[in-house]
Protein backbone atom coordinates (compact mmCIF):
# COMPACT_ATOMS: atom_id res chain seq x y z
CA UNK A 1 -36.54 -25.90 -5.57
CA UNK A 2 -34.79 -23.98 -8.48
CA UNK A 3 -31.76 -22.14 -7.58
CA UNK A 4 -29.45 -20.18 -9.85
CA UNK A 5 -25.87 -22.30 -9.23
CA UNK A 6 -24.12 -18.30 -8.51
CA UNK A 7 -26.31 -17.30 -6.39
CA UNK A 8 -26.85 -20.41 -4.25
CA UNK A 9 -22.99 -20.82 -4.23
CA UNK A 10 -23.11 -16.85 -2.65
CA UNK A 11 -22.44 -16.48 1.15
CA UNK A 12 -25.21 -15.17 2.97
CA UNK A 13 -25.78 -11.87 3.92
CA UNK A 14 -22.61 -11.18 6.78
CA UNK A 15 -24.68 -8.84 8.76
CA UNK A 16 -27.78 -10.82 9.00
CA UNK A 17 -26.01 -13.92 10.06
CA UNK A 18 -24.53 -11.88 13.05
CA UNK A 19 -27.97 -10.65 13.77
CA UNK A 20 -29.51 -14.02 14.05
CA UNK A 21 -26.67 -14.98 17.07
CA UNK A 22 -29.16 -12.43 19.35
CA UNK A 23 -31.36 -15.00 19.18
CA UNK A 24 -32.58 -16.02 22.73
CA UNK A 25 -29.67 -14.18 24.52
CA UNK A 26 -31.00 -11.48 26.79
CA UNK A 27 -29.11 -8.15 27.69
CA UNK A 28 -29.76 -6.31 30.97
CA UNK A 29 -30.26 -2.80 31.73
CA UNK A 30 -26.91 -2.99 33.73
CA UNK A 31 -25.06 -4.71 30.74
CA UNK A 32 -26.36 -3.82 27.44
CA UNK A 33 -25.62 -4.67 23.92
CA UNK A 34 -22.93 -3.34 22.72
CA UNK A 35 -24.15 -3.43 19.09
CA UNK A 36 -20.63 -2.54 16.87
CA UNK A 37 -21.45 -4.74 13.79
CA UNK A 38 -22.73 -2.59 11.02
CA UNK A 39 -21.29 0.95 9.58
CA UNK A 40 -24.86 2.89 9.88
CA UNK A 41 -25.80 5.77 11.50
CA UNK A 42 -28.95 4.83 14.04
CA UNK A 43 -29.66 8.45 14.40
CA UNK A 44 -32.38 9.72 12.06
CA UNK A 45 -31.55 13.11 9.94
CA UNK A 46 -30.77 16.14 11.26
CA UNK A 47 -34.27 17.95 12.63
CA UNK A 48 -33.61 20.51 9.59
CA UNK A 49 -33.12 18.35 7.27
CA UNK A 50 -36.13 16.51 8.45
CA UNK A 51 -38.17 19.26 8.00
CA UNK A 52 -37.27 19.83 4.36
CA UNK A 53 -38.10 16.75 4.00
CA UNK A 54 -41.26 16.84 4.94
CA UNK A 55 -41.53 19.84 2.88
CA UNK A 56 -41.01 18.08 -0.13
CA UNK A 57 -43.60 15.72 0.47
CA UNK A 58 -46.00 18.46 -0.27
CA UNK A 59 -44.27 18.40 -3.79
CA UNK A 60 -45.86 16.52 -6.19
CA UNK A 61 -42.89 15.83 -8.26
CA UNK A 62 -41.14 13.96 -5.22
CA UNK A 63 -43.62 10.79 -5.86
CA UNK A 64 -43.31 10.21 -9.46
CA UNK A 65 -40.69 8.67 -11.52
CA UNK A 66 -37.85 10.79 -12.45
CA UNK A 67 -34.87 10.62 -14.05
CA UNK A 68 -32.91 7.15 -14.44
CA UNK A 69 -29.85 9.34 -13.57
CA UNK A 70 -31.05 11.50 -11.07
CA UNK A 71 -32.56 14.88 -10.58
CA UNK A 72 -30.34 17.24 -12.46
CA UNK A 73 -29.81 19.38 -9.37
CA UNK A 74 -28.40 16.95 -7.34
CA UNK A 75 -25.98 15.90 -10.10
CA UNK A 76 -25.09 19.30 -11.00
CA UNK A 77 -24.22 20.11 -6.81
CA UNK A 78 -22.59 17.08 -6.01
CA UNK A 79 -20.62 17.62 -9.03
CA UNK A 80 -19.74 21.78 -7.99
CA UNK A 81 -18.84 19.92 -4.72
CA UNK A 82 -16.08 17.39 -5.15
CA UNK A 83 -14.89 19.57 -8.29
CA UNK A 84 -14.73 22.10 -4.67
CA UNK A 85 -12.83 19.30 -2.82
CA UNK A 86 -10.59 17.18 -5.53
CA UNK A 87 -9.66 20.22 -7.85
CA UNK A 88 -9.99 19.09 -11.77
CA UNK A 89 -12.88 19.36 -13.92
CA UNK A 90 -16.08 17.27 -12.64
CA UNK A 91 -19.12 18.20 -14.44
CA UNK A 92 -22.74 17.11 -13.96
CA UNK A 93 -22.68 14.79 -17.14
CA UNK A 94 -19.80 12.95 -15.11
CA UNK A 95 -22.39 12.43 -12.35
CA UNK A 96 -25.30 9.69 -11.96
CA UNK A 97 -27.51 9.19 -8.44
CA UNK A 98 -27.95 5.77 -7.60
CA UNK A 99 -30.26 3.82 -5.18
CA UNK A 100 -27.42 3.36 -2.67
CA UNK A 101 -23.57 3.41 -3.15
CA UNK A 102 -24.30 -0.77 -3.28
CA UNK A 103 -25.69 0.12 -6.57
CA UNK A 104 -23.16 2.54 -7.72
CA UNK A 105 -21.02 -0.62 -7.47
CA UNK A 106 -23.22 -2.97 -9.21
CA UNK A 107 -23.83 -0.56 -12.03
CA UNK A 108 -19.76 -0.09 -12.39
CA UNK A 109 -19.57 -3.45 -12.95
CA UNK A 110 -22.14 -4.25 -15.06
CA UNK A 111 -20.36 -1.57 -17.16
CA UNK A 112 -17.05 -3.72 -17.00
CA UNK A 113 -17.89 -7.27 -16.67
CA UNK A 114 -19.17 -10.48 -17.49
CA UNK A 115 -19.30 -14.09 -16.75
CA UNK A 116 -15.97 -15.51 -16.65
CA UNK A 117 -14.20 -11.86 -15.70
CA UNK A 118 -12.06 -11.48 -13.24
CA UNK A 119 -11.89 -7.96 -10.61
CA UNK A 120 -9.27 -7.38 -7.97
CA UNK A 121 -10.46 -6.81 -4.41
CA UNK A 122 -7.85 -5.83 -1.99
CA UNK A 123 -8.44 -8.51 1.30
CA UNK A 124 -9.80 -7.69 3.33
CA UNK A 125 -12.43 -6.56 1.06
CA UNK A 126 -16.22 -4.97 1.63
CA UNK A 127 -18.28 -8.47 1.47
CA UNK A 128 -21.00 -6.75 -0.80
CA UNK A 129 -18.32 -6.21 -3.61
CA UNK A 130 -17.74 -9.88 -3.56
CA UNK A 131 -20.75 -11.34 -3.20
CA UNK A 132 -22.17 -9.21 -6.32
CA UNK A 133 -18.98 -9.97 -8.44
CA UNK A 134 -20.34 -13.91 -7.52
CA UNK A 135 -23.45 -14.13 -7.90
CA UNK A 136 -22.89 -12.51 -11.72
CA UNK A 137 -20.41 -14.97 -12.20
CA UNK A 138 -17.32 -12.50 -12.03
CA UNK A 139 -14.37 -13.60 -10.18
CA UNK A 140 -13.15 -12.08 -7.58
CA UNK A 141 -9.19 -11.66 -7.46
CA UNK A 142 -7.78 -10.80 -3.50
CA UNK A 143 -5.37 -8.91 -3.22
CA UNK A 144 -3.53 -9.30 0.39
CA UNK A 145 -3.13 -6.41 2.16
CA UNK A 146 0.09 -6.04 4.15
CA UNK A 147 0.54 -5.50 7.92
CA UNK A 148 -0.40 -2.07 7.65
CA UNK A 149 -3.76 -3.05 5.92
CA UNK A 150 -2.24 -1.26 2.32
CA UNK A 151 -2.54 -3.25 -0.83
CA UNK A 152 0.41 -2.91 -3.16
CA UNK A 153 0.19 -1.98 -6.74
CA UNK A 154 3.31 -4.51 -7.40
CA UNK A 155 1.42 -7.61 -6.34
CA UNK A 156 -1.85 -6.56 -8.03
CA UNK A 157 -0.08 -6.32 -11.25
CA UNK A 158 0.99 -9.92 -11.23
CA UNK A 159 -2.89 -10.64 -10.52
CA UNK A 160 -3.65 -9.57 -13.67
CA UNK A 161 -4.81 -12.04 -16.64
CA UNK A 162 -6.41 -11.02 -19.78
CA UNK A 163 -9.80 -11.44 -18.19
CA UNK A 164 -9.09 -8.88 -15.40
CA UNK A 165 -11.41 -6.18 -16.00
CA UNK A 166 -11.03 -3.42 -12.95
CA UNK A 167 -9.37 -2.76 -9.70
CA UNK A 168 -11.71 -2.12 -6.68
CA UNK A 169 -9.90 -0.06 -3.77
CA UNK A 170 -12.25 1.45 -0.59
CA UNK A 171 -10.77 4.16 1.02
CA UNK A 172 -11.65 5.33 4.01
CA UNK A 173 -11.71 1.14 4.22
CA UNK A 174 -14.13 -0.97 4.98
CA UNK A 175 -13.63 -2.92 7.08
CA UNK A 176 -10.08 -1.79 8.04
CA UNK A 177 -10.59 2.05 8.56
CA UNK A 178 -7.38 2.30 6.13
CA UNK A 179 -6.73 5.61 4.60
CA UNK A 180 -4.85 4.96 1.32
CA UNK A 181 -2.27 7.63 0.53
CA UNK A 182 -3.08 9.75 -2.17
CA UNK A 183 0.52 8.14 -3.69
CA UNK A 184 -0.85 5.08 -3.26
CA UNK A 185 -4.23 5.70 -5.17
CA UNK A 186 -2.86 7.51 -8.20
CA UNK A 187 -0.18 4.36 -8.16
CA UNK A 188 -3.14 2.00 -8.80
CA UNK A 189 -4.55 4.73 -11.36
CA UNK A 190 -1.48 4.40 -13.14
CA UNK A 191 -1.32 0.37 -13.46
CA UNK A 192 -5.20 0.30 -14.39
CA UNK A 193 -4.47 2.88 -17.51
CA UNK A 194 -1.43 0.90 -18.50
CA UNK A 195 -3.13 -2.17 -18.19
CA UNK A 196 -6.19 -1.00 -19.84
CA UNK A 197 -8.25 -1.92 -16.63
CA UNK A 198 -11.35 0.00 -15.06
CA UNK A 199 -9.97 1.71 -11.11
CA UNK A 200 -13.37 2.09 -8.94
CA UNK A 201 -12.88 3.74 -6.44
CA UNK A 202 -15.14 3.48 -3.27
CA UNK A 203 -15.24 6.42 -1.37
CA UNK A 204 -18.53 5.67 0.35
CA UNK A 205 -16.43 7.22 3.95
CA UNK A 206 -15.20 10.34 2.52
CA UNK A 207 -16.56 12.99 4.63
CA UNK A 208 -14.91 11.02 7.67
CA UNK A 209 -11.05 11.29 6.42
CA UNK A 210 -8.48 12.62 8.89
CA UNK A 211 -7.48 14.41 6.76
CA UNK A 212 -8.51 17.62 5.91
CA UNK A 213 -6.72 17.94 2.67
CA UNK A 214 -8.03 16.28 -0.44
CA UNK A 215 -7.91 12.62 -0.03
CA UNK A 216 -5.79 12.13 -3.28
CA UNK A 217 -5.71 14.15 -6.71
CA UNK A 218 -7.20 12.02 -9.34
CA UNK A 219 -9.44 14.05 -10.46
CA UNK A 220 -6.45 17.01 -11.42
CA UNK A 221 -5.44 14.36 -14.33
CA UNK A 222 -7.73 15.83 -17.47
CA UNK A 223 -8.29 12.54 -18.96
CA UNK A 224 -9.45 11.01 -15.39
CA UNK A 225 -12.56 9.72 -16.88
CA UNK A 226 -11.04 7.42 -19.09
CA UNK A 227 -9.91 5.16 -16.35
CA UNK A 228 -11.46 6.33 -12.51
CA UNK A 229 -14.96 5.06 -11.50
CA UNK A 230 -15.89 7.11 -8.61
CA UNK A 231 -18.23 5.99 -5.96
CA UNK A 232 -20.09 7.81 -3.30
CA UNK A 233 -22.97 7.40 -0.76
CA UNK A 234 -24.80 9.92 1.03
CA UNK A 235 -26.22 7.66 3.51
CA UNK A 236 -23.61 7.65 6.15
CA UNK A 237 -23.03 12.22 5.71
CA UNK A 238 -26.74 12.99 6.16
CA UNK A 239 -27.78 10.00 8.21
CA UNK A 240 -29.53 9.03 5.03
CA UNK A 241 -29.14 5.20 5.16
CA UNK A 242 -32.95 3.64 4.94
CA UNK A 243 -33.55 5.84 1.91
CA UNK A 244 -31.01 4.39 -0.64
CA UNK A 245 -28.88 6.97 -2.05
CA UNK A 246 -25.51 7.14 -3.67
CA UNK A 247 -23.54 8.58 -6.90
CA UNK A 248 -21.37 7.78 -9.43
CA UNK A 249 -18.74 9.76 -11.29
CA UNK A 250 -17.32 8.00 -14.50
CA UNK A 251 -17.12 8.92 -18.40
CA UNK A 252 -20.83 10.38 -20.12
CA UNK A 253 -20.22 7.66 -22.33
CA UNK A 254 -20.41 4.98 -19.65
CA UNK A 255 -23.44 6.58 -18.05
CA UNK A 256 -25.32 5.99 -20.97
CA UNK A 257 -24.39 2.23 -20.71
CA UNK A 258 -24.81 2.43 -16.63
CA UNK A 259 -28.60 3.88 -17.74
CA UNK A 260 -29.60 0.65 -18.83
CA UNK A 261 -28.82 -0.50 -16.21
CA UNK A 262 -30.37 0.80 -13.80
CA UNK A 263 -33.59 1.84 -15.46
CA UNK A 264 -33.77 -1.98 -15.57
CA UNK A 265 -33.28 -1.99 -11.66
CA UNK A 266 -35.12 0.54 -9.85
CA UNK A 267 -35.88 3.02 -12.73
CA UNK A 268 -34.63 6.00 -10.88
CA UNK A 269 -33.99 6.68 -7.23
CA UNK A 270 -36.18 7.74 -4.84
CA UNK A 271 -37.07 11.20 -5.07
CA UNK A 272 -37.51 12.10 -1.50
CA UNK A 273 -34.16 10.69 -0.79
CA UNK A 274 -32.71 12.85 -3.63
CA UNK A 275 -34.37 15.77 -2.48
CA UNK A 276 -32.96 15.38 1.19
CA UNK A 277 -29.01 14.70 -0.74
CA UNK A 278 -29.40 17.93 -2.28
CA UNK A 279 -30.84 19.74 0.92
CA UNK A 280 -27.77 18.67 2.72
CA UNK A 281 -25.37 19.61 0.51
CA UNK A 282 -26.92 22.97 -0.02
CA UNK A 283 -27.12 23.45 4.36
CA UNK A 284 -25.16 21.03 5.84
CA UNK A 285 -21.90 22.28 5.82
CA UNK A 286 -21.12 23.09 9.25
CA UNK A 287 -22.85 20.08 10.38
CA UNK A 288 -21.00 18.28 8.83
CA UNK A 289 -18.05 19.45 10.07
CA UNK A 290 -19.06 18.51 13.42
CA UNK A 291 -19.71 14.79 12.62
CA UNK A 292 -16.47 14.48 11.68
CA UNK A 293 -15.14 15.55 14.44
CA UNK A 294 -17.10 13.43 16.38
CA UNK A 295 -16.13 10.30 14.37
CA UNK A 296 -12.41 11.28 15.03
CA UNK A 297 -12.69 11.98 18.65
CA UNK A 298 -14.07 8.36 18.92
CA UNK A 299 -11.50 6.71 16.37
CA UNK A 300 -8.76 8.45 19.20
CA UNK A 301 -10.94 6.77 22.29
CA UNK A 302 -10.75 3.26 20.24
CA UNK A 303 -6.75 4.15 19.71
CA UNK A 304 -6.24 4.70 23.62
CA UNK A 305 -8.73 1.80 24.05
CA UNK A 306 -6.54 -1.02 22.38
CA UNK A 307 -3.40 0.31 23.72
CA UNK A 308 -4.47 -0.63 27.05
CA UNK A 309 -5.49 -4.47 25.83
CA UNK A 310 -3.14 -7.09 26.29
CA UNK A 311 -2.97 -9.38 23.36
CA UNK A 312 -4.62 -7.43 21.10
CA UNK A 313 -3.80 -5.28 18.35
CA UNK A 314 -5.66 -2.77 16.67
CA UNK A 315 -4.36 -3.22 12.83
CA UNK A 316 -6.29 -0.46 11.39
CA UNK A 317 -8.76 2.69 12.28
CA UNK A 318 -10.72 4.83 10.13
CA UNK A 319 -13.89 6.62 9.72
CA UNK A 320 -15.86 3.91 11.13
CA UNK A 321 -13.69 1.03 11.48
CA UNK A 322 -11.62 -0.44 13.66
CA UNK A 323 -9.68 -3.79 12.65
CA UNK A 324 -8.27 -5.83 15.70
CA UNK A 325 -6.16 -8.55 15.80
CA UNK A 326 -7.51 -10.84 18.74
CA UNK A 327 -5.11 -12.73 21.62
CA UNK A 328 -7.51 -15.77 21.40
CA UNK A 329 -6.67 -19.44 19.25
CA UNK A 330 -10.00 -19.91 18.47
CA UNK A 331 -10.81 -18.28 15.07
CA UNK A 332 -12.41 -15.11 15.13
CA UNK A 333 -16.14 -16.52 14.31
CA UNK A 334 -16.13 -18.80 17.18
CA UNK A 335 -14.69 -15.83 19.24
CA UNK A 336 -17.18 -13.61 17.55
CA UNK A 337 -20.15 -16.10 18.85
CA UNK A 338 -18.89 -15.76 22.42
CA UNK A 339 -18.79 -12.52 22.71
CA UNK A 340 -22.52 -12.04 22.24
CA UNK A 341 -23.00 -14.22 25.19
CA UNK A 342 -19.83 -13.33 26.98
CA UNK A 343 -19.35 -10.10 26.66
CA UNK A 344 -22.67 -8.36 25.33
CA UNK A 345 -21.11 -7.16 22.30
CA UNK A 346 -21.59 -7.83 18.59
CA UNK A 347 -19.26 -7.80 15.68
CA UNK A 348 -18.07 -9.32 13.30
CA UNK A 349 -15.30 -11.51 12.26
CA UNK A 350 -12.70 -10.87 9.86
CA UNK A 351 -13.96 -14.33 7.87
CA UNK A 352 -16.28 -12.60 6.66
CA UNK A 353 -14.51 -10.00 4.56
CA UNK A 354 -12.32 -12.25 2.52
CA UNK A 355 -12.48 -15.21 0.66
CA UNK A 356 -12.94 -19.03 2.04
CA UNK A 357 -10.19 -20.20 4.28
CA UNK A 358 -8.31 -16.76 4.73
CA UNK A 359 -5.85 -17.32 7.84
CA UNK A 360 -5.56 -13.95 8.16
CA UNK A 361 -9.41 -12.90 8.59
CA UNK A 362 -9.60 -15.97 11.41
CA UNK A 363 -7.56 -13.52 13.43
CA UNK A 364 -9.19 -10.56 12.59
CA UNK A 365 -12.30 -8.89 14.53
CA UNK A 366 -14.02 -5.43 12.45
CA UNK A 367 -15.47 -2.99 14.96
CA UNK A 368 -17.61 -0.57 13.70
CA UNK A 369 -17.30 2.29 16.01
CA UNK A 370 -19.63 5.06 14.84
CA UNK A 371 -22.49 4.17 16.64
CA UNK A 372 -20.75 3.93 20.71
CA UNK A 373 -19.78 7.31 22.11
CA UNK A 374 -16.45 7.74 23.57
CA UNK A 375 -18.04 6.08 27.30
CA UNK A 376 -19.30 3.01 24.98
CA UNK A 377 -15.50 2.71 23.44
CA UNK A 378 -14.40 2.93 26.73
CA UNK A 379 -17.23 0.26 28.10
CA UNK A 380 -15.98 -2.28 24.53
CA UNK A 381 -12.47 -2.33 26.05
CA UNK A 382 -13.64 -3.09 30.21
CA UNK A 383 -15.33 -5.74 28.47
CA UNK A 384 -12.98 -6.77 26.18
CA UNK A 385 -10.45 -7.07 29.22
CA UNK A 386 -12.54 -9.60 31.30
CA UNK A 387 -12.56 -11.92 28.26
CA UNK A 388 -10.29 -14.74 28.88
CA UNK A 389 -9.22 -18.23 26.61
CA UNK A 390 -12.43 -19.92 25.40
C-alpha cells in the first residue's frame, strides 16, 4: 500500500489513541468514567440558539454553497466584536470564516509555508499544529516553555534560521491553560516584525480568559495586519463543536491567497453553522457571561483540588486546561494507561503535546476540565489520591 512518506511518518490522532484504551474496560454506575481528555463542550447549543437554528433550516440559502470566505454578516459582526474587545481598527475585509479554527490554522500556513520551512511551536504545543506542519513537510521548531509554562521571546529568537517562516503562540493554552501576558504577546509581535516572520496567534479559548480586560493590545498597533494572524473558533462559546466553525483575522491581501485555499478544501463553510455563529453573537451575550463563570468556578475547584495532592503539581490552569506534574516514575503514558483501569479516568499524557522523546511531557498529565462540574473535580482528586506507585 501507497503511503505519502509525511503523512505516514505523522503521529496518530492523540485523542483517538486515548479513546481506543476504553476498549473492554467496563465502568460502573457507582464509579464512572471520568472522561477529562478532550477540550469540547458535550452539551448541545443553547435551546435558543437551537431554535434559530432550526429556523434557518427553513431558509433556502442555508443549504447551498456560499461564500469561500464566509457569509458577509458573520464577518462583518465578528469583526464589530473584537474591534469591541481589542480596541484598533478590525474591519470585515480583515475577517474570513473557516470550517473550524483547525482550518484557520492550516490556511495560515499554507499562506506562510512550504516544504523544507521551519515554524516555532512553543512545547508544549496543541498536537494538531504539529502534526499539520508534518504532514506538509514544514518543520516544526519547539520552543521550551519554562516552569511557569511561558515561552520566552529570547530563546525563540535564537530558533530562528532563514527558513523560519512564523511563530505559533495559543493563549488561553492548550494544553497548559497558560494565559500569556499581554507584555508577553506584543514581545513576540515585536521579534516576528523584526525578523520578518508571520505571529499566529491562537485564540481558539478567548471567551474563557480570567481576565476581564482585553487579553493583550495587538490590534491598537495600525499596521497589525502586516505581521498578526489571528485565530478564532466558535465551537467551544456557542457549544458549536460538531458543526466546524472558526475565523481568521489577517491582511485582505492574504485572504485572497487563504481563498485558494480553502475553496480547494471545503469550498465554504457550512451555512447552518454560520448562521448559528452569527445568532450567538447577535443574543448570546449574557450567556456567555455565565459560561465563563462557570469555567472559572471549576478552574478554582481544580486549584483547591491539586493543593490537597501529595506529589503532584498542577503547572498550569486555564480555560479548559489543567497541566499536572505527576508523583509517579513511570512516564506519563504508562501512567495515563492505568488510570483508565485504575482509576476510571481518562486523559492524556503530556507525550503527546511535544515532540519525540520530550522528558518534560513524560511527567506531564493535561486535564481537560470543562466537561466535570465542581463535584466531578472534586471526585478526579478522591481518585487521584487512592492512586499509588505502579
Amino acid at each position: 500500500m501507497l503511503i505519502a512518506p509525511a503523512l505516514a511518518a505523522t503521529p496518530a490522532p492523540p485523542v483517538m489513541e486515548a479513546r481506543r484504551w476504553l476498549e473492554g474496560v467496563e465502568f460502573t454506575p457507582e464509579r464512572p468514567l471520568l472522561n477529562l481528555s478532550q477540550a469540547a463542550p458535550v452539551l448541545p447549543p443553547p435551546a435558543p440558539l437551537q431554535d434559530a437554528m432550526i429556523a434557518a433550516l427553513a431558509d433556502p440559502a442555508t443549504h447551498i454553497y456560499g461564500p469561500v470566505l464566509g457569509l458577509p454578516a458573520l464577518r462583518a459582526a465578528l469583526a464589530t466584536q473584537m474591534t469591541a474587545i481589542y480596541g484598533g481598527i478590525i474591519d470585515a475585509a480583515n475577517i474570513a470564516i473557516t470550517s473550524g479554527c483547525n482550518q484557520a490554522f492550516c490556511a495560515a500556513i499554507a499562506s506562510l509555508a512550504s516544504p523544507g520551512d521551519g515554524v516555532i511551536l512553543p512545547v508544549p504545543w496543541y498536537f494538531n499544529h504539529a502534526m499539520w506542519l508534518k504532514m506538509n513537510g514544514i518543520t516544526p521548531q519547539p520552543l521550551p516553555c519554562g516552569p511557569d509554562m511561558l515561552p520566552c521571546p529570547e530563546q525563540a529568537a535564537q530558533l530562528i534560521t532563514p527558513r523560519t517562516r512564523a511563530i505559533v503562540l495559543v493563549t488561553p493554552n492548550n494544553p497548559t491553560g497558560a494565559e500569556y501576558p499581554p507584555a508577553l504577546i506584543a514581545a513576540f509581535r515585536d521579534l516576528a516584525r523584526k525578523r520578518g516572520l508571520a505571529l499566529i496567534l491562537d485564540e481558539t479559548y478567548r471567551d474563557f480568559h480570567a481576565s476581564p480586560d482585553a487579553p493583550h493590545d495587538l490590534f491598537t498597533d495600525p499596521d497589525w495586519q502586516d505581521v498578526v494572524i489571528h485565530l478564532y473558533s466558535f465551537s467551544k462559546a456557542y457549544r458549536l463543536t460538531g458543526h466546524r466553525v472558526g475565523a481568521i483575522a489577517t491582511s485582505p491581501a492574504r485572504l485572497r491567497e487563504i481563498e485558494k485555499f480553502l475553496d480547494s478544501m471545503t469550498i465554504c463553510p457550512t451555512g447552518l453553522g454560520q448562521r448559528a455563529a452569527l445568532w450567538g453573537l447577535e443574543n448570546l451575550r449574557a450567556w456567555l457571561v455565565g459560561e465563563r463563570a462557570e469555567i472559572l468556578r471549576r478552574r478554582a475547584a481544580l486549584v483547591r483540588a491539586f493543593q490537597c495532592l501529595d506529589g503532584w503539581h498542577l503547572r498550569g490552569s486555564g480555560a479548559y486546561f489543567g497541566y499536572v506534574a505527576h508523583p509517579f516514575a513511570q512516564e506519563a503514558e504508562t501512567l495515563a494507561r492505568h488510570l483508565v483501569r485504575a482509576a476510571g479516568v481518562l486523559v492524556l499524557p503530556g507525550s503527546m503535546f511535544g515532540p519525540a522523546g520530550d522528558t518534560q511531557g513524560a511527567r506531564h498529565l493535561r486535564i481537560a476540565f470543562a466537561n466535570a462540574d465542581c463535584a466531578g473535580i472534586a471526585e478526579l482528586a478522591r481518585r487521584l489520591a487512592e492512586i499509588r506507585d505502579l
